[in-house]
C-alpha atoms as a PDB file:
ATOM      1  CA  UNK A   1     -13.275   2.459 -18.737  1.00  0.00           C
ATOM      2  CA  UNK A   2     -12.144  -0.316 -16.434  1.00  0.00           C
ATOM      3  CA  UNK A   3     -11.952  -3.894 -17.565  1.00  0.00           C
ATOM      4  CA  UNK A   4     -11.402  -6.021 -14.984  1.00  0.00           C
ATOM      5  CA  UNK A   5     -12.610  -9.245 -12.995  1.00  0.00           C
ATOM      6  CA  UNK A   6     -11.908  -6.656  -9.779  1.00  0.00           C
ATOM      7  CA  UNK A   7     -15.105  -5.597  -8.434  1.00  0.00           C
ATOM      8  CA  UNK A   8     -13.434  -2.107  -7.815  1.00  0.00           C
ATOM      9  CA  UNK A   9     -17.024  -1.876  -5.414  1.00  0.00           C
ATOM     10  CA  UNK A  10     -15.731  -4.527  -3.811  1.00  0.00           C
ATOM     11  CA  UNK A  11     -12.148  -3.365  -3.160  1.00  0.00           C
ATOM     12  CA  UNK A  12     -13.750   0.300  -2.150  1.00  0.00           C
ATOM     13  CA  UNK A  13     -16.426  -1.947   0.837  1.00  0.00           C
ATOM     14  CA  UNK A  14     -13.519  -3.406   2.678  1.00  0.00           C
ATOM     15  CA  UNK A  15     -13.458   0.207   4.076  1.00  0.00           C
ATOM     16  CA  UNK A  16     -17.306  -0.103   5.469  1.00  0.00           C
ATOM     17  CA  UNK A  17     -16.005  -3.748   6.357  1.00  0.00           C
ATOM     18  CA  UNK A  18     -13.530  -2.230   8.491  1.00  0.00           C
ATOM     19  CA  UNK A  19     -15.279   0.476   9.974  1.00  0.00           C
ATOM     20  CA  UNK A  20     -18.477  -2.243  11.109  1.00  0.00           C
ATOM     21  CA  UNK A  21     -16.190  -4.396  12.408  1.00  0.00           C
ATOM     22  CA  UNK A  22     -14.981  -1.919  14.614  1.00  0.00           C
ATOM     23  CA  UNK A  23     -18.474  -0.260  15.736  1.00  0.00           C
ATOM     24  CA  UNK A  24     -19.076   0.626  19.302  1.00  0.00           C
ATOM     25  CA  UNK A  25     -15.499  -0.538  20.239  1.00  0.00           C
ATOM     26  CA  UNK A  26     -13.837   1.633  23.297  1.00  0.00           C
ATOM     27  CA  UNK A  27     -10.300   3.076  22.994  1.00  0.00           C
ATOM     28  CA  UNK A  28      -9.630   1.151  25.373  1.00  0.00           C
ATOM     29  CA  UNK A  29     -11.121  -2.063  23.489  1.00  0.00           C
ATOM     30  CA  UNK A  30      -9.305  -1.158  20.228  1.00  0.00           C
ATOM     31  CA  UNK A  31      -6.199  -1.167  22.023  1.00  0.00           C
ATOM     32  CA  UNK A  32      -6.847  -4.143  24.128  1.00  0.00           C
ATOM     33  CA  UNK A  33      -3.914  -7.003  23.321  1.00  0.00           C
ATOM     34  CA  UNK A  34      -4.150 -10.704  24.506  1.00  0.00           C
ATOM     35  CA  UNK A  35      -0.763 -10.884  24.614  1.00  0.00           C
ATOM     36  CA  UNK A  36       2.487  -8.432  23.993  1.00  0.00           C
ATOM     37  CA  UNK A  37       3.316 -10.455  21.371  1.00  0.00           C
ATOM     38  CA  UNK A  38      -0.158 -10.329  19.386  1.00  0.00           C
ATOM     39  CA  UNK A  39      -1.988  -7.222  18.157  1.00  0.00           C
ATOM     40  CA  UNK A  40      -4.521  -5.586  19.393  1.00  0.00           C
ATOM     41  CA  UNK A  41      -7.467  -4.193  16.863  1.00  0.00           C
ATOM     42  CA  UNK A  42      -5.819  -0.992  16.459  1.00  0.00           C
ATOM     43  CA  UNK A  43      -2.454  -2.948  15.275  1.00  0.00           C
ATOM     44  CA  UNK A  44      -4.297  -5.205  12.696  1.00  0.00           C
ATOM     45  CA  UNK A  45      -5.577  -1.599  11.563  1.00  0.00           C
ATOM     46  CA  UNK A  46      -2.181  -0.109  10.979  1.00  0.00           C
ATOM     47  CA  UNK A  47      -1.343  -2.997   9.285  1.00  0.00           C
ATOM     48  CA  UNK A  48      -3.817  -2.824   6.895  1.00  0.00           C
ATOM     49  CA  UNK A  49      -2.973   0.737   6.112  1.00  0.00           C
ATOM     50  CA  UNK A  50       0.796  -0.197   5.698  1.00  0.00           C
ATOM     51  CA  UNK A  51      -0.245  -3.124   3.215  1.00  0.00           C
ATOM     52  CA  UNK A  52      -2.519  -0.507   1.633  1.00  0.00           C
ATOM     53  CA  UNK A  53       0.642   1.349   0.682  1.00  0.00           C
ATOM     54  CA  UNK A  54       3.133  -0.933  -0.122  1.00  0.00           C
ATOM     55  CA  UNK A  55       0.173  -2.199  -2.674  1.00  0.00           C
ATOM     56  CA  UNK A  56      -0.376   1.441  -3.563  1.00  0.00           C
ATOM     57  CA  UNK A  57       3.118   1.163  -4.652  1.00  0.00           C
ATOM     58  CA  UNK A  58       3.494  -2.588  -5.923  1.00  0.00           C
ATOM     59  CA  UNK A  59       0.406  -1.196  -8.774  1.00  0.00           C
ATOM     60  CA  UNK A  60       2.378   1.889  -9.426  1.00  0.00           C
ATOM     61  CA  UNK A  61       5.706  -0.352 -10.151  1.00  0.00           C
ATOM     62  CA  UNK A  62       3.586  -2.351 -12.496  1.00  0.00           C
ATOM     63  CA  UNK A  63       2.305   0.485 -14.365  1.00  0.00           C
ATOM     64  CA  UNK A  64       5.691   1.759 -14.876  1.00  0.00           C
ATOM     65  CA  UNK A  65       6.890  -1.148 -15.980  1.00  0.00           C
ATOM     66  CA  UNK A  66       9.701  -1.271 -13.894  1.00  0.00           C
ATOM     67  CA  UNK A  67      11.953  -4.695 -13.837  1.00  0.00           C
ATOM     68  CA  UNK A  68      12.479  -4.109 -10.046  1.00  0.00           C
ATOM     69  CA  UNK A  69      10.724  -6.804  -7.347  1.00  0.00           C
ATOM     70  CA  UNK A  70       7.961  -5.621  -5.974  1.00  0.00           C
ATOM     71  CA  UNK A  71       8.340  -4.810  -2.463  1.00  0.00           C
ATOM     72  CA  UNK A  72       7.851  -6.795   0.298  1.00  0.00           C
ATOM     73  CA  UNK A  73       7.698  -5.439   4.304  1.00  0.00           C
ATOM     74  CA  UNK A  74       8.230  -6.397   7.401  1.00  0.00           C
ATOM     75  CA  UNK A  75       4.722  -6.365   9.101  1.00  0.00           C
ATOM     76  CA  UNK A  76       5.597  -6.757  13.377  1.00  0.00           C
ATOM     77  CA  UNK A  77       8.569  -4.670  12.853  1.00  0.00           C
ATOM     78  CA  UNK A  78       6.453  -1.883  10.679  1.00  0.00           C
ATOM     79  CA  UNK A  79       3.547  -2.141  13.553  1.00  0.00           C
ATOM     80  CA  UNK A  80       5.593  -1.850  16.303  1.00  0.00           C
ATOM     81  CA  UNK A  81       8.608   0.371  15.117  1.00  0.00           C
ATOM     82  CA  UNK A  82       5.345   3.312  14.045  1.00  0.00           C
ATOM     83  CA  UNK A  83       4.170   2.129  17.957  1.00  0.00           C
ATOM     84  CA  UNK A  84       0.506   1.431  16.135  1.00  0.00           C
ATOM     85  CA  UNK A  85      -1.191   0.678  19.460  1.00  0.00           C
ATOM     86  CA  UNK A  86      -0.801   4.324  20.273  1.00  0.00           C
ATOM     87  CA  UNK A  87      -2.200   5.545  17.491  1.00  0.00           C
ATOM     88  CA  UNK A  88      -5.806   6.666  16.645  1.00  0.00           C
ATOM     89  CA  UNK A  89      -8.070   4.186  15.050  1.00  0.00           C
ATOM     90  CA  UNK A  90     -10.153   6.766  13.093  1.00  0.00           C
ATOM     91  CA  UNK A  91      -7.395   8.220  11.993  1.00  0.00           C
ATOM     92  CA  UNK A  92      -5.385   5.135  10.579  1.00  0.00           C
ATOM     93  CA  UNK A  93      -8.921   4.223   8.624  1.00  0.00           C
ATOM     94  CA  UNK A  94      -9.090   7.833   7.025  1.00  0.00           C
ATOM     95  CA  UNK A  95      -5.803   6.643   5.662  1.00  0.00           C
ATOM     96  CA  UNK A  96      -6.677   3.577   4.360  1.00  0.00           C
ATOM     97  CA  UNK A  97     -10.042   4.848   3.206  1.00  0.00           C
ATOM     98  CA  UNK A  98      -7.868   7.937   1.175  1.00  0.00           C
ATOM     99  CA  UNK A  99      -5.255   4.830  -0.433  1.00  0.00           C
ATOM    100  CA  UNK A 100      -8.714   2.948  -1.552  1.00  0.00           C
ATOM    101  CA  UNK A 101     -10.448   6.257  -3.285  1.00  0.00           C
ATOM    102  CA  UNK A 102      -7.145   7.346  -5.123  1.00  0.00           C
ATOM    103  CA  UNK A 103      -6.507   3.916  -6.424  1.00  0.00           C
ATOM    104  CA  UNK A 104      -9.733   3.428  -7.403  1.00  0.00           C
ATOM    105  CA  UNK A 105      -9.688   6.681  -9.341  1.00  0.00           C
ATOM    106  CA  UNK A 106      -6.580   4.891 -10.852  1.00  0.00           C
ATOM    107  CA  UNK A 107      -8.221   1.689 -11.431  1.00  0.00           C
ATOM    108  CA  UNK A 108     -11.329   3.426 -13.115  1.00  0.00           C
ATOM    109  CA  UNK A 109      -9.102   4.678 -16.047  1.00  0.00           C
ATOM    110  CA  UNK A 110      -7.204   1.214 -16.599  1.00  0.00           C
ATOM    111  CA  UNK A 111      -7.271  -1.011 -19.852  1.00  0.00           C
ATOM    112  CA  UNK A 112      -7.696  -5.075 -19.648  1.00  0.00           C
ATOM    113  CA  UNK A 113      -4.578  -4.826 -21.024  1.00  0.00           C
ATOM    114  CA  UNK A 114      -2.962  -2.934 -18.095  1.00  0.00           C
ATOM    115  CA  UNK A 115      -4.767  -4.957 -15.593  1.00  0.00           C
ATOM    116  CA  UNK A 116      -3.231  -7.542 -16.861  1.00  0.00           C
ATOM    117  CA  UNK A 117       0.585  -5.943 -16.867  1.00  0.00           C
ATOM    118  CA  UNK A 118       2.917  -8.067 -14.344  1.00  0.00           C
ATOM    119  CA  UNK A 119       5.876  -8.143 -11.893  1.00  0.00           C
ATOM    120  CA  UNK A 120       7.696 -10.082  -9.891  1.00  0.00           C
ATOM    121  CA  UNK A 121       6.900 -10.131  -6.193  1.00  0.00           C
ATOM    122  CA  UNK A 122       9.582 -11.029  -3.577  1.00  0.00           C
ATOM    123  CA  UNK A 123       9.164 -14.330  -3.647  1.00  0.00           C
ATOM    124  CA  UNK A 124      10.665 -14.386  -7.228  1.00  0.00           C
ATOM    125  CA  UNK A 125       6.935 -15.279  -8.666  1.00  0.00           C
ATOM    126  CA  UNK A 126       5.252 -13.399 -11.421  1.00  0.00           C
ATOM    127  CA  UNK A 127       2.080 -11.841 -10.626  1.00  0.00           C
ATOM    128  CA  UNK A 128      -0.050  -9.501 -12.291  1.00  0.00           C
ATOM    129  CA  UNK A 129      -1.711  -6.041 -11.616  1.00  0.00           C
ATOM    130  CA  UNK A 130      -5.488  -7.671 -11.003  1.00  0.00           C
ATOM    131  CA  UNK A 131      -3.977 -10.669  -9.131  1.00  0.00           C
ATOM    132  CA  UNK A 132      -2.789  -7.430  -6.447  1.00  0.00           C
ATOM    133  CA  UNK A 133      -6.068  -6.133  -6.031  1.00  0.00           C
ATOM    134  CA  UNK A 134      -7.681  -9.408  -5.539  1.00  0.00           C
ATOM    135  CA  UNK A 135      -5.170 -11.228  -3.292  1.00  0.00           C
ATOM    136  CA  UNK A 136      -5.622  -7.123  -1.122  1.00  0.00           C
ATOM    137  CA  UNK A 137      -9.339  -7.910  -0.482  1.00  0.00           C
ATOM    138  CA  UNK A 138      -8.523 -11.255   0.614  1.00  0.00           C
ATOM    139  CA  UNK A 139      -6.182 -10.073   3.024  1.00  0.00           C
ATOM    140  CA  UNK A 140      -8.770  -7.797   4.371  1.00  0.00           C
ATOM    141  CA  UNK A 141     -10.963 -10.231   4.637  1.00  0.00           C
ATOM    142  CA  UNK A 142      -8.324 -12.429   6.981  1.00  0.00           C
ATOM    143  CA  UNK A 143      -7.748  -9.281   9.487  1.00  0.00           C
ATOM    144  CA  UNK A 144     -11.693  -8.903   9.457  1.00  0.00           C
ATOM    145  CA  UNK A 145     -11.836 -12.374  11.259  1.00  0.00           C
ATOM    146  CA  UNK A 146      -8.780 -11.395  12.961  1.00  0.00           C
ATOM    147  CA  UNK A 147     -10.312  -8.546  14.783  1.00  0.00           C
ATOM    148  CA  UNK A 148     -13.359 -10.536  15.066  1.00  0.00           C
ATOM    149  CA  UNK A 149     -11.265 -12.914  17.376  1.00  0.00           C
ATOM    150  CA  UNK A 150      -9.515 -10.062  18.920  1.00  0.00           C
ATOM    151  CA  UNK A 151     -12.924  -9.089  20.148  1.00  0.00           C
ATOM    152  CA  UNK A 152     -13.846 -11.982  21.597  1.00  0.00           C
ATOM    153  CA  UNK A 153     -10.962 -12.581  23.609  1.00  0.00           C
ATOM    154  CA  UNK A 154     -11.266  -9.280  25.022  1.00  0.00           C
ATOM    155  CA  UNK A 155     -14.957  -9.913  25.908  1.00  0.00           C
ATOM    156  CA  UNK A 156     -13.824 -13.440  27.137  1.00  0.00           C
ATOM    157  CA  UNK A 157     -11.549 -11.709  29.475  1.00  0.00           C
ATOM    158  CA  UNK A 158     -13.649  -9.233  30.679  1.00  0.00           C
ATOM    159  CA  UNK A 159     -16.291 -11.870  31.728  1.00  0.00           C
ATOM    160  CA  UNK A 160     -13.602 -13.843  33.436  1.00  0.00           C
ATOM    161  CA  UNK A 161     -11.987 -11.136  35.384  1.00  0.00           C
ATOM    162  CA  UNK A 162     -15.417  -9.758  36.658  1.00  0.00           C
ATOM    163  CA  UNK A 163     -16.482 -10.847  40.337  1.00  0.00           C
ATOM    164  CA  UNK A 164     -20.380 -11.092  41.590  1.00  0.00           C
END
């Protein structure tokens, strides 16, 4: 059994998170961008799903106990090299969702021993397995006010552009 400070509950709801935030939102809305250069809902989503499996990975390394740096990406370049704004929203969330149940099986079945294995990220510091899985949901949590924002500048300039 799991012994751990992560709420693996916790880490499972920023799925339902995700999939709220994103209720009643057009195509069309989910691909809506302010700008070129910022990302429209369906980008943060891809995002999310790429961080979902370089983390997938960076728990796996630890596990292992490998000596190699974790693994760090390059999120604009990943997002628009995969062309994420054409992709399907549903579809990049089944993704995520499917990272989020298989690691969870995962974490289920680890010791507060392994939770507390480390590595060292690519910034050189040393971090450990639960430290992962927390600082994950807190990244979540930053893309779930960054869609929030998203949608209100895409409200704001639908209101702005409309004539009486």
């Amino acid at each position: 059994m799991s012994q751990s400070i992560v709420d693996i509950d916790t880490y499972l709801y920023t799925y339902e998170q995700l999939l709220a935030a994103i209720e009643g939102l057009t195509d069309s809305q989910l691909k809506w961008k302010a700008t070129d250069a910022q990302w429209s809902v369906t980008e943060v989503l891809a995002h999310l799903a790429d961080h979902n499996i370089i983390v997938s990975f960076r728990i796996r390394e630890i596990l292992a106990n490998s000596e190699a740096r974790l693994p760090a990406f390059s999120q604009d370049p990943w997002v628009a090299g995969q062309k994420s704004n054409e992709g399907n929203a549903s579809d990049i969330l089944e993704i995520f969702r499917s990272l989020l149940l298989y690691n969870s099986l995962l974490f289920r079945r680890l010791s507060s021993e392994e939770w507390s294995k480390t590595g060292v990220n690519f910034k050189g510091e040393t971090v450990t397995l639960e430290a992962i899985i927390l600082a994950f949901i807190a990244h979540v949590q930053v893309h779930l006010a960054q869609i929030d924002r998203i949608k209100k500048g895409e409200i704001s300039s639908q209101n702005s552009s409309c004539t009486i």
